[in-house]
N, C-alpha and C. Protein backbone atom coordinates (compact mmCIF):
# COMPACT_ATOMS: atom_id res chain seq x y z
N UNK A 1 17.89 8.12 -19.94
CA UNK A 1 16.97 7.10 -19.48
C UNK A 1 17.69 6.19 -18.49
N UNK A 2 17.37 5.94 -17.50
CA UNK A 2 17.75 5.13 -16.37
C UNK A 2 16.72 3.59 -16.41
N UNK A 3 17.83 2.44 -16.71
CA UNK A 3 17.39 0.99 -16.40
C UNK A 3 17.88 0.54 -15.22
N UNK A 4 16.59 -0.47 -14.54
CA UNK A 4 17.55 -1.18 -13.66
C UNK A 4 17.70 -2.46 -13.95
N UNK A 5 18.56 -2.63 -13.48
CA UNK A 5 18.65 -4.79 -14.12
C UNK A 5 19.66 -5.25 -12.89
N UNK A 6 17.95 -6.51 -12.86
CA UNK A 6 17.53 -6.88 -11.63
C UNK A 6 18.70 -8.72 -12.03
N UNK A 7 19.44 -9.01 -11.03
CA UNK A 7 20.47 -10.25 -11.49
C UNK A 7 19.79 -11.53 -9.93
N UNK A 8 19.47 -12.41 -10.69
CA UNK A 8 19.18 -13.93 -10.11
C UNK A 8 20.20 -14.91 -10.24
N UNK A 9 20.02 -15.77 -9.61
CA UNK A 9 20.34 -17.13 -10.01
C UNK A 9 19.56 -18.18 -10.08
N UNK A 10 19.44 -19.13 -10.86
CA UNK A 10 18.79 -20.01 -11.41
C UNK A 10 18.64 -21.04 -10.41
N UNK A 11 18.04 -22.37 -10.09
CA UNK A 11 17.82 -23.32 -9.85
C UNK A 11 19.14 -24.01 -10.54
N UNK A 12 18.99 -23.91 -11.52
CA UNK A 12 20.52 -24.70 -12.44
C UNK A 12 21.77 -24.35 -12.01
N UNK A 13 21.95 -22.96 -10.95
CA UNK A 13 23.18 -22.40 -10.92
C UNK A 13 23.73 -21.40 -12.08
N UNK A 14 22.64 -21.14 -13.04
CA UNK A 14 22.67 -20.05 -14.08
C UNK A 14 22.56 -18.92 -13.98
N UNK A 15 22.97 -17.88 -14.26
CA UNK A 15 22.76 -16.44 -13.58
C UNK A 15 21.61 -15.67 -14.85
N UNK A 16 21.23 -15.14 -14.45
CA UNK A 16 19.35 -14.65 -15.18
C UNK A 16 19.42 -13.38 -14.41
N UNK A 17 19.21 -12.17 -15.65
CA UNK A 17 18.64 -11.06 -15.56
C UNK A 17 17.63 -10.23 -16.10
N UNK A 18 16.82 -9.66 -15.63
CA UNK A 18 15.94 -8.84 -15.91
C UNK A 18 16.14 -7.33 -16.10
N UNK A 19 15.87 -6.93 -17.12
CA UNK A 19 16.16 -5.40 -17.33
C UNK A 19 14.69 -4.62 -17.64
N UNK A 20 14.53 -3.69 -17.24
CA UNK A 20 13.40 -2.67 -16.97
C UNK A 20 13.84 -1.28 -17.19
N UNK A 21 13.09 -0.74 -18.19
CA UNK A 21 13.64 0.90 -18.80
C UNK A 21 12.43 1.55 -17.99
N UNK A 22 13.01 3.01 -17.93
CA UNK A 22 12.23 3.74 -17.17
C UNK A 22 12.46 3.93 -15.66
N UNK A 23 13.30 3.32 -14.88
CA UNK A 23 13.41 3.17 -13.94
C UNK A 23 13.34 4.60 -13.04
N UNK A 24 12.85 4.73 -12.13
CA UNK A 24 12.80 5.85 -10.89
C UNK A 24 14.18 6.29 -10.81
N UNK A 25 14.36 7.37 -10.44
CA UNK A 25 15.42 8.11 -10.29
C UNK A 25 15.54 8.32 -8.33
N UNK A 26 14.42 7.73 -7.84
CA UNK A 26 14.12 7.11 -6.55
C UNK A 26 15.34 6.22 -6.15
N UNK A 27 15.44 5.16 -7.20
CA UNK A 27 16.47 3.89 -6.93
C UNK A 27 17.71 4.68 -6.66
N UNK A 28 18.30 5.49 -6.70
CA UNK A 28 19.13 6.06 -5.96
C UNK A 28 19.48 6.93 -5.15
N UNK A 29 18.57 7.07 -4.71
CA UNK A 29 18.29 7.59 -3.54
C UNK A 29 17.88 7.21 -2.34
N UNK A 30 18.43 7.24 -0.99
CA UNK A 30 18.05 6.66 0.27
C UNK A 30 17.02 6.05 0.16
N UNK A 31 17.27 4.89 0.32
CA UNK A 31 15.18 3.45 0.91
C UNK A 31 15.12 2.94 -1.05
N UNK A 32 16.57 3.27 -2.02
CA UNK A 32 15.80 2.71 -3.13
C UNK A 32 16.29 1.02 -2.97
N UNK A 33 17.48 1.20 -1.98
CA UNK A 33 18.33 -0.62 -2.24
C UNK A 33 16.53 -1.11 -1.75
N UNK A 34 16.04 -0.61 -0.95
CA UNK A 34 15.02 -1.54 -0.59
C UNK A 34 13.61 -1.81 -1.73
N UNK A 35 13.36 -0.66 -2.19
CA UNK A 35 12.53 -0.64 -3.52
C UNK A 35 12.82 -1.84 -3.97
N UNK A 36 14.16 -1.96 -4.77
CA UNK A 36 14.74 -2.70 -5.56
C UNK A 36 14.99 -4.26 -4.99
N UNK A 37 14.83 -4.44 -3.83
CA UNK A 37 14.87 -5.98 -3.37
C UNK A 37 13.55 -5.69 -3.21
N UNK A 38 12.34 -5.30 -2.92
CA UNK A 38 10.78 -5.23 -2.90
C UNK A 38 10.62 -6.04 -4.44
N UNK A 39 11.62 -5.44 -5.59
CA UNK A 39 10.71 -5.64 -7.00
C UNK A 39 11.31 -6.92 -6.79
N UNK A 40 12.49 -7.42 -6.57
CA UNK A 40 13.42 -8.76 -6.62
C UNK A 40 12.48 -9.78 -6.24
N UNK A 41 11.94 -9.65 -4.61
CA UNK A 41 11.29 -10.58 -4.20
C UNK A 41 9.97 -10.74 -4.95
N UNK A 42 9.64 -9.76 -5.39
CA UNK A 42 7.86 -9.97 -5.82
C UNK A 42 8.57 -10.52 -7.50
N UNK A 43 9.64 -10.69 -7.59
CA UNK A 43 9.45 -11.37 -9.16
C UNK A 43 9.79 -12.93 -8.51
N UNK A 44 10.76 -13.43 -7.81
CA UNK A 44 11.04 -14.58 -7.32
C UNK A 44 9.63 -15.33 -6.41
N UNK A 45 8.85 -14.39 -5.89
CA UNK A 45 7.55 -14.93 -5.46
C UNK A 45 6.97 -15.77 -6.42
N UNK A 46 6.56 -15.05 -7.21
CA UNK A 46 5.51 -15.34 -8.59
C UNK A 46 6.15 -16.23 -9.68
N UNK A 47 7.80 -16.15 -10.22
CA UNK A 47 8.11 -16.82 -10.97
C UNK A 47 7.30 -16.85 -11.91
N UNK A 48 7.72 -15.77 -12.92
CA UNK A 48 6.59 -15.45 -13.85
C UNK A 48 7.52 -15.79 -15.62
N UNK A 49 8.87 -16.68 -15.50
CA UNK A 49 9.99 -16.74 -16.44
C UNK A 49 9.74 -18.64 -16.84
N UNK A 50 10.26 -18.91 -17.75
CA UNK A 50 10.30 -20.39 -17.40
C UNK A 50 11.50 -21.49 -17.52
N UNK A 51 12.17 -19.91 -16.24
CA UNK A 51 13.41 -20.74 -15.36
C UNK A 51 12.62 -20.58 -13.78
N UNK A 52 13.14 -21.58 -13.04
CA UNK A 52 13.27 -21.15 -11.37
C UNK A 52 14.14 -20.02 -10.62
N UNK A 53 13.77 -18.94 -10.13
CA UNK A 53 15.09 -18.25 -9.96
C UNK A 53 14.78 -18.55 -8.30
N UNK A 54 16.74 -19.16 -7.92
CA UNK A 54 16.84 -19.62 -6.81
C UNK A 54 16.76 -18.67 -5.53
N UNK A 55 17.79 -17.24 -6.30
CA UNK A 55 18.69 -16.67 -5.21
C UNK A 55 18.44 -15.39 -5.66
N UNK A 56 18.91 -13.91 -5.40
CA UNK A 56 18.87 -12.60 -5.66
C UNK A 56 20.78 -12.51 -5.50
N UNK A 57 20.92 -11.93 -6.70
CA UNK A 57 22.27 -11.83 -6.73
C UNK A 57 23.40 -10.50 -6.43
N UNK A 58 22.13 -9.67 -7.26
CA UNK A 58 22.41 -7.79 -7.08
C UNK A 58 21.41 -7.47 -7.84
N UNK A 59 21.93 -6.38 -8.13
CA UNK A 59 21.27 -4.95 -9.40
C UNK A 59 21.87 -4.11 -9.66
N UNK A 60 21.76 -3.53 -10.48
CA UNK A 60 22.21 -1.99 -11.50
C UNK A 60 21.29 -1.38 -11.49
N UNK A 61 21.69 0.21 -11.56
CA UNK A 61 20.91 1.13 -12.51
C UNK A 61 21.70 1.78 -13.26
N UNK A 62 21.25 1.63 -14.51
CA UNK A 62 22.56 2.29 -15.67
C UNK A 62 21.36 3.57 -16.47
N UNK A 63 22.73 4.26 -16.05
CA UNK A 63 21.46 5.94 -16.62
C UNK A 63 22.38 6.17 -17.79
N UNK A 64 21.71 5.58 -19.30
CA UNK A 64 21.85 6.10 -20.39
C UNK A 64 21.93 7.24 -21.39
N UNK A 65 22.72 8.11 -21.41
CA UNK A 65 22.79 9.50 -21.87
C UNK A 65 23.01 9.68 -23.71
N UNK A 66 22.28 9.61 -24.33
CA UNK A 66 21.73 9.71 -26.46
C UNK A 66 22.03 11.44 -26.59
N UNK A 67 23.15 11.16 -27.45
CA UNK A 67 23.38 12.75 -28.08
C UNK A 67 22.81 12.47 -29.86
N UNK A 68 21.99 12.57 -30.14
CA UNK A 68 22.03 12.13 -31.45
C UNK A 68 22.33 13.65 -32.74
N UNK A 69 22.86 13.27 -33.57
CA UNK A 69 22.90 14.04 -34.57
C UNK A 69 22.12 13.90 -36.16
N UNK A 70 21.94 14.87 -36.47
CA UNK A 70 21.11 15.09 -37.69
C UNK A 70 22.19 14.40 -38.53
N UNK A 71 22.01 13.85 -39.83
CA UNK A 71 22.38 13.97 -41.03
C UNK A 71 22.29 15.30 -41.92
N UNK A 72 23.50 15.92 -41.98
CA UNK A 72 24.17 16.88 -42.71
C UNK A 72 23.51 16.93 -44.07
């Protein structure tokens, strides 16, 4: 499973992130840095948290790999 987590900064100078599972396998691939500042700005537009986010700081995508095993 691939997340991306989206990193702000606060009005306070606090750093604030957002994490989202499911993420496109798009985001890494050519035109995704832009996807990914598309989702940045449309969350800093709306301010939908109840902090101010000042600034866009970066992002990740961390692709999570689960081997799970039975109980014996």
């Amino acid at each position: 499973m691939k997340t991306v987590k989206l990193k702000f900064m606060t009005d306070a100078g606090k750093s604030f992130s957002v994490s989202m599972n499911y993420a496109s396998a798009a985001l890494l691939e050519e035109g995704g840095k832009a996807l990914i500042d598309a989702a940045a700005d449309a969350i800093m537009a709306n301010q939908p948290f109840n902090v101010t986010l000042a600034s866009k700081k970066g992002a990740e995508v961390i692709d999570t790999n689960v081997t799970v095993f039975e109980a014996a």
